[in-house]
N, C-alpha and C. Protein backbone atom coordinates (compact mmCIF):
# COMPACT_ATOMS: atom_id res chain seq x y z
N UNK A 1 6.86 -9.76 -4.73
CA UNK A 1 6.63 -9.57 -3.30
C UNK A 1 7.40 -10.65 -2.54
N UNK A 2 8.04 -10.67 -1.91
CA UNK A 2 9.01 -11.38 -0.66
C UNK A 2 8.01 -12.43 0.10
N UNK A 3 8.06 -13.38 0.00
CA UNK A 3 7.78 -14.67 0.76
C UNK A 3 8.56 -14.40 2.53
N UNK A 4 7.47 -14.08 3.62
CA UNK A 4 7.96 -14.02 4.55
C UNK A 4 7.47 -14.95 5.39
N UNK A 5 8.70 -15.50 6.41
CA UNK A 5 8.49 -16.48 7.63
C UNK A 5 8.51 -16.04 9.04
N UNK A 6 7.46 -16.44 9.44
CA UNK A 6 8.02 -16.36 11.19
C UNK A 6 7.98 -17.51 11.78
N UNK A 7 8.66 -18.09 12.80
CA UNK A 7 8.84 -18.99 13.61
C UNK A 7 9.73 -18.93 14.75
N UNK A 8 10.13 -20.36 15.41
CA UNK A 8 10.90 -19.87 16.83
C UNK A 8 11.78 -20.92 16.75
N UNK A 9 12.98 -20.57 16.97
CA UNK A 9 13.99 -22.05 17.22
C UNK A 9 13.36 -22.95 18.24
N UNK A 10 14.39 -23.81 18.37
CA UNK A 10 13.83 -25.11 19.81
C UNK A 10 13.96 -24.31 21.00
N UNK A 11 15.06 -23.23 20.89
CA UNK A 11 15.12 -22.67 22.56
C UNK A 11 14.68 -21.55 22.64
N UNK A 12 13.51 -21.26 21.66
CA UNK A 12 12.30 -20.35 22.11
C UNK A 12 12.39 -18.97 21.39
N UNK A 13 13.69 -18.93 20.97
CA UNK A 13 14.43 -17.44 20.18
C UNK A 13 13.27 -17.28 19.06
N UNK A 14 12.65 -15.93 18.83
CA UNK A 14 11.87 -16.03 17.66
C UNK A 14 12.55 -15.30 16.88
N UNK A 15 11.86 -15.62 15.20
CA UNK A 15 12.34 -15.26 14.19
C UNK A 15 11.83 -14.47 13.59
N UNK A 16 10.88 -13.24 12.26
CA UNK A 16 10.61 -13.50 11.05
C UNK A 16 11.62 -13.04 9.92
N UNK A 17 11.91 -13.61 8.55
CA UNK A 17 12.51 -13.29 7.49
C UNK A 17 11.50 -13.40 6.60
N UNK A 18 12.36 -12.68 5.29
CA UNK A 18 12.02 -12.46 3.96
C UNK A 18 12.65 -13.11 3.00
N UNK A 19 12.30 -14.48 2.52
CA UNK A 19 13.06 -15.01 1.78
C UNK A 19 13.31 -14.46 0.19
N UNK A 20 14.33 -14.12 0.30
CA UNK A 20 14.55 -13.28 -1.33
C UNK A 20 14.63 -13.88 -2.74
N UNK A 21 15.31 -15.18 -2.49
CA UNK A 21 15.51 -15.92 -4.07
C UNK A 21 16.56 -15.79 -4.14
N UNK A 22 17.47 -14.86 -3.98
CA UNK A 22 19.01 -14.77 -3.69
C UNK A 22 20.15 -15.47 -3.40
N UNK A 23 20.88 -15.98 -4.61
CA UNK A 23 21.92 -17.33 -3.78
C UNK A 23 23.12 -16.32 -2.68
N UNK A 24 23.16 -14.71 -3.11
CA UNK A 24 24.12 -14.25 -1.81
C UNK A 24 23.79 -14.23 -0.59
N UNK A 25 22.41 -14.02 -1.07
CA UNK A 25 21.44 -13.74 0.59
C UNK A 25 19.99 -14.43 0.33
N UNK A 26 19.68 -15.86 0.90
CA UNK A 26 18.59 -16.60 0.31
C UNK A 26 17.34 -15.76 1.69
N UNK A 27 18.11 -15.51 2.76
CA UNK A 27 16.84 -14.91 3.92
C UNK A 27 17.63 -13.31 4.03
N UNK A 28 16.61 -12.70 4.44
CA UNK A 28 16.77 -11.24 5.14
C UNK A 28 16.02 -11.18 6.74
N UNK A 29 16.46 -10.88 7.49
CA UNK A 29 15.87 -10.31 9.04
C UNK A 29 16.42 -10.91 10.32
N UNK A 30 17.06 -12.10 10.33
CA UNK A 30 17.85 -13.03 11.08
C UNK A 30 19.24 -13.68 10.67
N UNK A 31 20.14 -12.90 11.22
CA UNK A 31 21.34 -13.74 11.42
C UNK A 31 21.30 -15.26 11.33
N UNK A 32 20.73 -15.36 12.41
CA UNK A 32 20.63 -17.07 12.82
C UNK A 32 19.68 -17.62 11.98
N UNK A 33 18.98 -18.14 11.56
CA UNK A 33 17.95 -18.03 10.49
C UNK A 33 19.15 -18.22 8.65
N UNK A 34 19.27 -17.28 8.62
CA UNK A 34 20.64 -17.37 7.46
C UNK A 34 21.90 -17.94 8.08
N UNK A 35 22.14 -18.18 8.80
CA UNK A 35 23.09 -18.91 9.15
C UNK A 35 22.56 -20.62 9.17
N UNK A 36 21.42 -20.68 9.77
CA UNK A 36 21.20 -22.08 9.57
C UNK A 36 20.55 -22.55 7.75
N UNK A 37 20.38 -22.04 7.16
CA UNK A 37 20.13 -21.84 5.23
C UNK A 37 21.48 -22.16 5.04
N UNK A 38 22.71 -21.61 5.81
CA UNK A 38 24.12 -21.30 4.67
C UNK A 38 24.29 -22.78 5.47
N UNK A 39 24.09 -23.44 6.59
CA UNK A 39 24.76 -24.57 6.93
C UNK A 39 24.13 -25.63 6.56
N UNK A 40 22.93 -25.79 5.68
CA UNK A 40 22.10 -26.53 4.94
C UNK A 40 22.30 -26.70 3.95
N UNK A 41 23.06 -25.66 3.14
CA UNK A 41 23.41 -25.10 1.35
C UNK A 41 24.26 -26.77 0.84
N UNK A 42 23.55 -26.99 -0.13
CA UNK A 42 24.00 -28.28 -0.81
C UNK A 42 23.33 -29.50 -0.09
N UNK A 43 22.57 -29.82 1.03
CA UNK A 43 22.36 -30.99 1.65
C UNK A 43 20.53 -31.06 1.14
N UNK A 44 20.27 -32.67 1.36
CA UNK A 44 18.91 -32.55 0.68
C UNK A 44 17.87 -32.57 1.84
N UNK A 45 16.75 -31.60 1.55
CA UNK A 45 15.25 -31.31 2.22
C UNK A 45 14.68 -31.82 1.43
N UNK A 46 13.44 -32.31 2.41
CA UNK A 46 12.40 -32.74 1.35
C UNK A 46 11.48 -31.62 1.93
N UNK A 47 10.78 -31.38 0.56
CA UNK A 47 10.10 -30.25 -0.22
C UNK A 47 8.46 -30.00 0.88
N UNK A 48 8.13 -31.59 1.03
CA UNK A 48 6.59 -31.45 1.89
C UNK A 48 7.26 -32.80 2.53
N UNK A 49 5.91 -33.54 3.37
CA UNK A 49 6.11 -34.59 4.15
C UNK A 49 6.29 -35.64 3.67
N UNK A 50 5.67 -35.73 2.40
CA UNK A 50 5.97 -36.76 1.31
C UNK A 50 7.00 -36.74 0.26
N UNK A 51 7.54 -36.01 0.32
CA UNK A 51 8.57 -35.30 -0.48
C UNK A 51 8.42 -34.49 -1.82
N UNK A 52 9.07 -34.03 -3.03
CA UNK A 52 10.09 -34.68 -2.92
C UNK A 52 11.70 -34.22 -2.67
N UNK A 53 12.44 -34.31 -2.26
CA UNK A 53 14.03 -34.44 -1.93
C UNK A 53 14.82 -32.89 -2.89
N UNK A 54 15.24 -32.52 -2.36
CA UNK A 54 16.18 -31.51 -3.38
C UNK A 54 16.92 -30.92 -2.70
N UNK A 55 17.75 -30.79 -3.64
CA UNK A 55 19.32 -29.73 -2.26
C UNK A 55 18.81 -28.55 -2.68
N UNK A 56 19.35 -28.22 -1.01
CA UNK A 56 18.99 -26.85 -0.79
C UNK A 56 19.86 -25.97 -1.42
N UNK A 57 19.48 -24.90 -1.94
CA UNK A 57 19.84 -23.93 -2.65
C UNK A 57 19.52 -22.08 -2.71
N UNK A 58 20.31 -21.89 -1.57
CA UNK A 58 20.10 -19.77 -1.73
C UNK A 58 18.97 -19.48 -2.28
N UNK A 59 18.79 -19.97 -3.86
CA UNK A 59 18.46 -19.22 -4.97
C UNK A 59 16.89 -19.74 -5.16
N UNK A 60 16.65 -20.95 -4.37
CA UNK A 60 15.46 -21.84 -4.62
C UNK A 60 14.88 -21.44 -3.32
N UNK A 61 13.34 -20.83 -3.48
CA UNK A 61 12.69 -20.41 -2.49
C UNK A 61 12.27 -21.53 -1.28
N UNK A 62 11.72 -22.25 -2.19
CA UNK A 62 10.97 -23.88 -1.73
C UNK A 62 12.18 -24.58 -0.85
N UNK A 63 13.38 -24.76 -1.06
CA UNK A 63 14.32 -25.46 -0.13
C UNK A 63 14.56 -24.30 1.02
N UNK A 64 14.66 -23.15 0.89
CA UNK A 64 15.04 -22.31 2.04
C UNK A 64 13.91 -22.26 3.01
N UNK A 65 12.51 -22.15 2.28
CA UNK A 65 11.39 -22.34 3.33
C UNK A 65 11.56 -23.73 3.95
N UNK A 66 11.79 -24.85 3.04
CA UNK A 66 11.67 -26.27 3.41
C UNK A 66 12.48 -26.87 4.86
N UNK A 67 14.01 -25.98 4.59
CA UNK A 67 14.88 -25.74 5.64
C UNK A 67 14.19 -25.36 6.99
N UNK A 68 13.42 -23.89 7.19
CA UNK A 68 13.13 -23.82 7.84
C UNK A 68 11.91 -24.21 9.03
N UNK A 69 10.98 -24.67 7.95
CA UNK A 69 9.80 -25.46 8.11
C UNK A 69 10.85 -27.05 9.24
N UNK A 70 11.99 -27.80 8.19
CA UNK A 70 12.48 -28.54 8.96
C UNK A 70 13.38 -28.72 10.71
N UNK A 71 13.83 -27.01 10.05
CA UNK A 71 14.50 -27.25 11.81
C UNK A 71 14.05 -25.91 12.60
N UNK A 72 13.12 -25.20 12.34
CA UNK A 72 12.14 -24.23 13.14
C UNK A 72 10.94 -24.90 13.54
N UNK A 73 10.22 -24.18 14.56
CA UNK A 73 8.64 -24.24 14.24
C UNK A 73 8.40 -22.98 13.97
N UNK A 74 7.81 -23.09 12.37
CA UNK A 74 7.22 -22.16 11.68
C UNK A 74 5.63 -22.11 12.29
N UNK A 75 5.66 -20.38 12.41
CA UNK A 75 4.20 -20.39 12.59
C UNK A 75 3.24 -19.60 11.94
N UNK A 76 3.82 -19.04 10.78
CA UNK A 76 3.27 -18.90 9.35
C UNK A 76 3.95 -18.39 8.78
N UNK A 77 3.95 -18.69 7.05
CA UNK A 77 4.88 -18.48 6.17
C UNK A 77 3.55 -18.11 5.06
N UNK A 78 3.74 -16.84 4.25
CA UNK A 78 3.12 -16.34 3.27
C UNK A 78 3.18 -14.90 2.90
N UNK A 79 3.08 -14.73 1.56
CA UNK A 79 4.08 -13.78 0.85
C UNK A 79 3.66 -12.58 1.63
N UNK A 80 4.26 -11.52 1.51
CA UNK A 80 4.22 -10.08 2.42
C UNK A 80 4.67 -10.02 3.94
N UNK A 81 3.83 -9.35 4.65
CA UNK A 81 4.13 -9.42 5.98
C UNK A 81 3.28 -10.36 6.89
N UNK A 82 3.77 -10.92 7.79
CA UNK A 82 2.62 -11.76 8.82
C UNK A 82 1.82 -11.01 8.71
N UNK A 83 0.19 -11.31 9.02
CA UNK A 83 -0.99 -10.87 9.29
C UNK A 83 -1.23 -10.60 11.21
N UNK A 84 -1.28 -11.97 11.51
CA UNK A 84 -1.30 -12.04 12.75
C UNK A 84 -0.72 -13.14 13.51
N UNK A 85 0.84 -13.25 13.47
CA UNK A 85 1.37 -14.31 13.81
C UNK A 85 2.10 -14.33 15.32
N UNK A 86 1.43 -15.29 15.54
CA UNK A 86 1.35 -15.65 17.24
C UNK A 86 2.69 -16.53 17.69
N UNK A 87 3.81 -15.82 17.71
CA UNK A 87 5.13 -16.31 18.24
C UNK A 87 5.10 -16.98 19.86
N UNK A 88 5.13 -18.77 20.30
CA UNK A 88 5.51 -19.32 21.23
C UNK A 88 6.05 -18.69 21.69
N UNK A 89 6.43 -17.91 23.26
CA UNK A 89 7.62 -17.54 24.03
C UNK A 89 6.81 -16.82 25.31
């Protein structure tokens, strides 16, 4: 089952994807969203607040969420579809 995110950039644009596991395509549903994953690819996230550290990688679920958790505000992430997710805007 697909690990899905929703959240909103800083300038309010909302998101949700399906993160696949995929190093061709690590998100599905947002351009921008996979575009900011492919401009992250190789640089290190840390994993939670405490860390720990790992480059990001397409294929690694945990750095593509980690990515986005870092430069979105995520406003829930869990496998299937949002339940009831309340997008800022």
């Amino acid at each position: 089952m697909p690990f899905t995110v929703t959240g909103a950039f800083d300038d309010g644009a909302t998101y949700s994807v399906q993160v696949t596991g995929r190093a061709d395509r690590p998100v599905i549903g947002s351009h921008r969203a996979a575009a900011l994953v492919e401009l992250h690819q190789g640089s290190p996230v840390s994993l939670s607040p405490t860390g720990p550290m790992r480059a990001v990688a397409g294929d690694d679920e945990a750095t593509v969420r980690a990515v986005l958790r870092e430069y979105t505000n995520v406003v829930e992430e869990g496998p299937g579809a949002p339940r009831r997710a309340r997008v800022p805007g």
